[in-house]
Protein backbone atom coordinates (compact mmCIF):
# COMPACT_ATOMS: atom_id res chain seq x y z
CA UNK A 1 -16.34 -2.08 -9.93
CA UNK A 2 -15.13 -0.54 -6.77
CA UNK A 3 -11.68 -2.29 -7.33
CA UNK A 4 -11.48 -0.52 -10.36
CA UNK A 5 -12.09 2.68 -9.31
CA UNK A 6 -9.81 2.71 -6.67
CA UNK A 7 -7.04 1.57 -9.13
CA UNK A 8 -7.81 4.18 -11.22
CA UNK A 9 -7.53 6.67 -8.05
CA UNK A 10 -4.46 5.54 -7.23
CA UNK A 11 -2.88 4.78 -10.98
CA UNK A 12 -3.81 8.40 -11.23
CA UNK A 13 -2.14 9.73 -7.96
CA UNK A 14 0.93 8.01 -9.28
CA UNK A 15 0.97 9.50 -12.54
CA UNK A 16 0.71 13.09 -11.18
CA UNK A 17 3.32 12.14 -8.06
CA UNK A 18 5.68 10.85 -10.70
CA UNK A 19 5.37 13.83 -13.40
CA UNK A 20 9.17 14.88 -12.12
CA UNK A 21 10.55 11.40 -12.61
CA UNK A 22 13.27 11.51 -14.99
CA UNK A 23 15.39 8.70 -14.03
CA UNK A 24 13.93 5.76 -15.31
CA UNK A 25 17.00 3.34 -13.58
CA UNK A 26 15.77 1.11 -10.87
CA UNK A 27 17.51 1.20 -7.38
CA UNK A 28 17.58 -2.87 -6.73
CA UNK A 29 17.34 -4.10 -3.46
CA UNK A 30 17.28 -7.99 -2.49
CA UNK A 31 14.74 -9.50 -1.16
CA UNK A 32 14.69 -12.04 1.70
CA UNK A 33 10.93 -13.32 2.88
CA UNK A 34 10.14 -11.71 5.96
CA UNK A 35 12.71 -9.33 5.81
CA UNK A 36 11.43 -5.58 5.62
CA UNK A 37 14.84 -4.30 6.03
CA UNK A 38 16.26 -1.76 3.41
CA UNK A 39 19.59 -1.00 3.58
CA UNK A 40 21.08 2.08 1.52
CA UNK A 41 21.29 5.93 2.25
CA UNK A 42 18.28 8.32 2.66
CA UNK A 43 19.19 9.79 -0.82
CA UNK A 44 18.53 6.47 -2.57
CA UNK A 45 15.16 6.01 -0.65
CA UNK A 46 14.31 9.71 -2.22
CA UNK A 47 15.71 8.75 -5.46
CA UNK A 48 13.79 5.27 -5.76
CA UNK A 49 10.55 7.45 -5.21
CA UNK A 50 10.81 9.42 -8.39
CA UNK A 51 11.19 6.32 -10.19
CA UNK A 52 8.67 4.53 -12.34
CA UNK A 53 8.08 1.18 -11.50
CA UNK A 54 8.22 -1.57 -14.00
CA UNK A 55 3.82 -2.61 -14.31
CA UNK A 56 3.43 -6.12 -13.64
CA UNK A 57 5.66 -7.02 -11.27
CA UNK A 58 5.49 -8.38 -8.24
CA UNK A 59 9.41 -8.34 -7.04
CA UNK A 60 9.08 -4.33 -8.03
CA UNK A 61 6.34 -4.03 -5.64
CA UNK A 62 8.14 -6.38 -3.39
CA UNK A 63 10.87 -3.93 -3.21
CA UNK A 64 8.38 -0.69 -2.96
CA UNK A 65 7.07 -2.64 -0.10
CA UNK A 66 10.08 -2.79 1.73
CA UNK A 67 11.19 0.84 1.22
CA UNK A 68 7.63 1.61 2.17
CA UNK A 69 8.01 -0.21 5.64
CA UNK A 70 10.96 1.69 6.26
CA UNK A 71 9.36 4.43 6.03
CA UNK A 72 6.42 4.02 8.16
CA UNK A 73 8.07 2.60 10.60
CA UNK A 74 10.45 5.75 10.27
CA UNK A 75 7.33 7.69 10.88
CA UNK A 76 7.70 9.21 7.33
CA UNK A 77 3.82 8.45 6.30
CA UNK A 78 3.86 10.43 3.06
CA UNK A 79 6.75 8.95 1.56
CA UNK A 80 5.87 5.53 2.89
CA UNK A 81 2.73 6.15 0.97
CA UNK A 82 4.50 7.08 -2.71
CA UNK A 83 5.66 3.88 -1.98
CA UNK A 84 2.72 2.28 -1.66
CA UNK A 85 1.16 3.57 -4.36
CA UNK A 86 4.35 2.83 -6.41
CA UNK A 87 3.56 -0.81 -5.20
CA UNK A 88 0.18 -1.36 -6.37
CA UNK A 89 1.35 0.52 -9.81
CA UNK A 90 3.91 -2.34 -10.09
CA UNK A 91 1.22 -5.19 -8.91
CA UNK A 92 -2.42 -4.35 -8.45
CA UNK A 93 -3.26 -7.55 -7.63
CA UNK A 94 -1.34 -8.09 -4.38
CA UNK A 95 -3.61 -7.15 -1.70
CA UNK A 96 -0.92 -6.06 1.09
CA UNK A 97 -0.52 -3.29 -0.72
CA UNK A 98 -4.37 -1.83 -0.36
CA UNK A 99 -3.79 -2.91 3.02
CA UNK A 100 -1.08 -0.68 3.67
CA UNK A 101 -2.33 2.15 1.87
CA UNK A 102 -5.23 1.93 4.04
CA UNK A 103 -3.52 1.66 7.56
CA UNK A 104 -1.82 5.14 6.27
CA UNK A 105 -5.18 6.31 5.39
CA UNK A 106 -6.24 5.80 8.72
CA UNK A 107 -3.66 8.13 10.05
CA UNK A 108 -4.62 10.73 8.01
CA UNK A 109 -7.95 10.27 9.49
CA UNK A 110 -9.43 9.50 5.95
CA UNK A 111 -11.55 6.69 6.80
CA UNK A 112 -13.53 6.46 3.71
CA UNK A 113 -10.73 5.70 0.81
CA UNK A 114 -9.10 3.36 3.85
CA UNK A 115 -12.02 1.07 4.34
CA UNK A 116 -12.59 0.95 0.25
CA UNK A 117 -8.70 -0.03 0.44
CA UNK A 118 -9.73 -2.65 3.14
CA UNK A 119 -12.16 -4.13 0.90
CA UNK A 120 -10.00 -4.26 -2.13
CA UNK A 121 -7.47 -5.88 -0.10
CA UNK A 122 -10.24 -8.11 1.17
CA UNK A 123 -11.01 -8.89 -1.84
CA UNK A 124 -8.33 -9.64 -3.52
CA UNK A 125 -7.27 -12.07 -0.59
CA UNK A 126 -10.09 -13.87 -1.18
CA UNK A 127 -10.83 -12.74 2.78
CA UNK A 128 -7.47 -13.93 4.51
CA UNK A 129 -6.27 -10.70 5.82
CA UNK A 130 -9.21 -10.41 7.46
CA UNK A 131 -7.91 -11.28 11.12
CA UNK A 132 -4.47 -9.47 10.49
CA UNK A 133 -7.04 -6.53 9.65
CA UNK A 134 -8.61 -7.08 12.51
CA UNK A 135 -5.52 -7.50 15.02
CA UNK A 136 -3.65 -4.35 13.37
CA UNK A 137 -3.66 -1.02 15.89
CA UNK A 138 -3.32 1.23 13.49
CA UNK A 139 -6.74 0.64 12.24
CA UNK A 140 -8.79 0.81 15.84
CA UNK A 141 -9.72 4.28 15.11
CA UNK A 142 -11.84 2.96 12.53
CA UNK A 143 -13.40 -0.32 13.57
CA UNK A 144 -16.37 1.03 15.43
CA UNK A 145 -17.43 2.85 12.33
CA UNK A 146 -20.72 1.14 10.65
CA UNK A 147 -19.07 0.68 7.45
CA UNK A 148 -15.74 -1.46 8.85
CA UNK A 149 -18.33 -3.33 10.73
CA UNK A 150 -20.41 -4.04 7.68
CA UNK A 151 -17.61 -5.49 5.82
CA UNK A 152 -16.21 -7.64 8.33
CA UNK A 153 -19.38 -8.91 8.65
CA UNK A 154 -19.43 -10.01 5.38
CA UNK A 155 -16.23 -11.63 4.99
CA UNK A 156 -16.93 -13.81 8.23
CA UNK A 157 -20.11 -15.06 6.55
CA UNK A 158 -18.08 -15.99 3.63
């Protein structure tokens, strides 16, 4: 039920972030595993973002991904977020992408929606993010907080 609801949360947040989109051709990028590397101006970052992504599809939100990473790691959160969101649009059921959205959250010191994206990502990985989770800086501002502590409690009892 959660799940749902944050899909819904964030299917909406898409919809009203991509109400200018009138461009409906896709910027491709390759993909090489473990590559987060996105070549291509700043202009065709921007232009990728008011893009709809194709539903379903897990090389779209392979390619979100990517431009997402370069973002963050850019330092450009909100964009790196569109992304995001972009990416679970084009596959909800890849939980990197809750993950993500959730280490952004943290930054924007909304700790509520990022530990509901922590579970969904959880979830979805059937628990096996769960140390990455736990390893990742960006979170520590959160995992002292009752709620983080509750869930990783119950995915190592799973």
């Amino acid at each position: 039920m959660k799940f749902k609801i944050i899909t819904s949360i964030l299917i909406l947040t898409f919809s009203l972030l991509s109400l200018n989109a009138e461009d409906n051709e896709i910027v491709t990028r390759d993909h090489t595993p473990g590559d987060n590397t996105v070549t291509g101006s700043e202009d065709d970052y921007n232009r990728v973002l008011t893009i709809n992504p194709v539903k379903g599809d897990r090389d779209e939100a392979l390619k979100y991904h990517k431009i997402a990473s370069q973002y963050y790691r850019q330092k450009k959160y909100n964009e790196a977020e569109i992304a995001w969101i972009k990416c679970v649009y084009a596959d909800p059921s890849w939980a990197r992408s809750y993950y993500n959205l959730a280490c952004k959250r943290v930054l924007m010191n909304d700790s509520v929606i990022a530990i509901a994206l922590i579970n969904t990502a959880l979830q979805l990985s059937n628990g096996t993010l769960l140390e990455k989770i736990m390893e990742d800086k960006d979170l520590d501002s959160i995992k002292n907080e009752k709620a983080f502590l509750d869930l990783v409690q119950k995915y190592r009892n799973k």
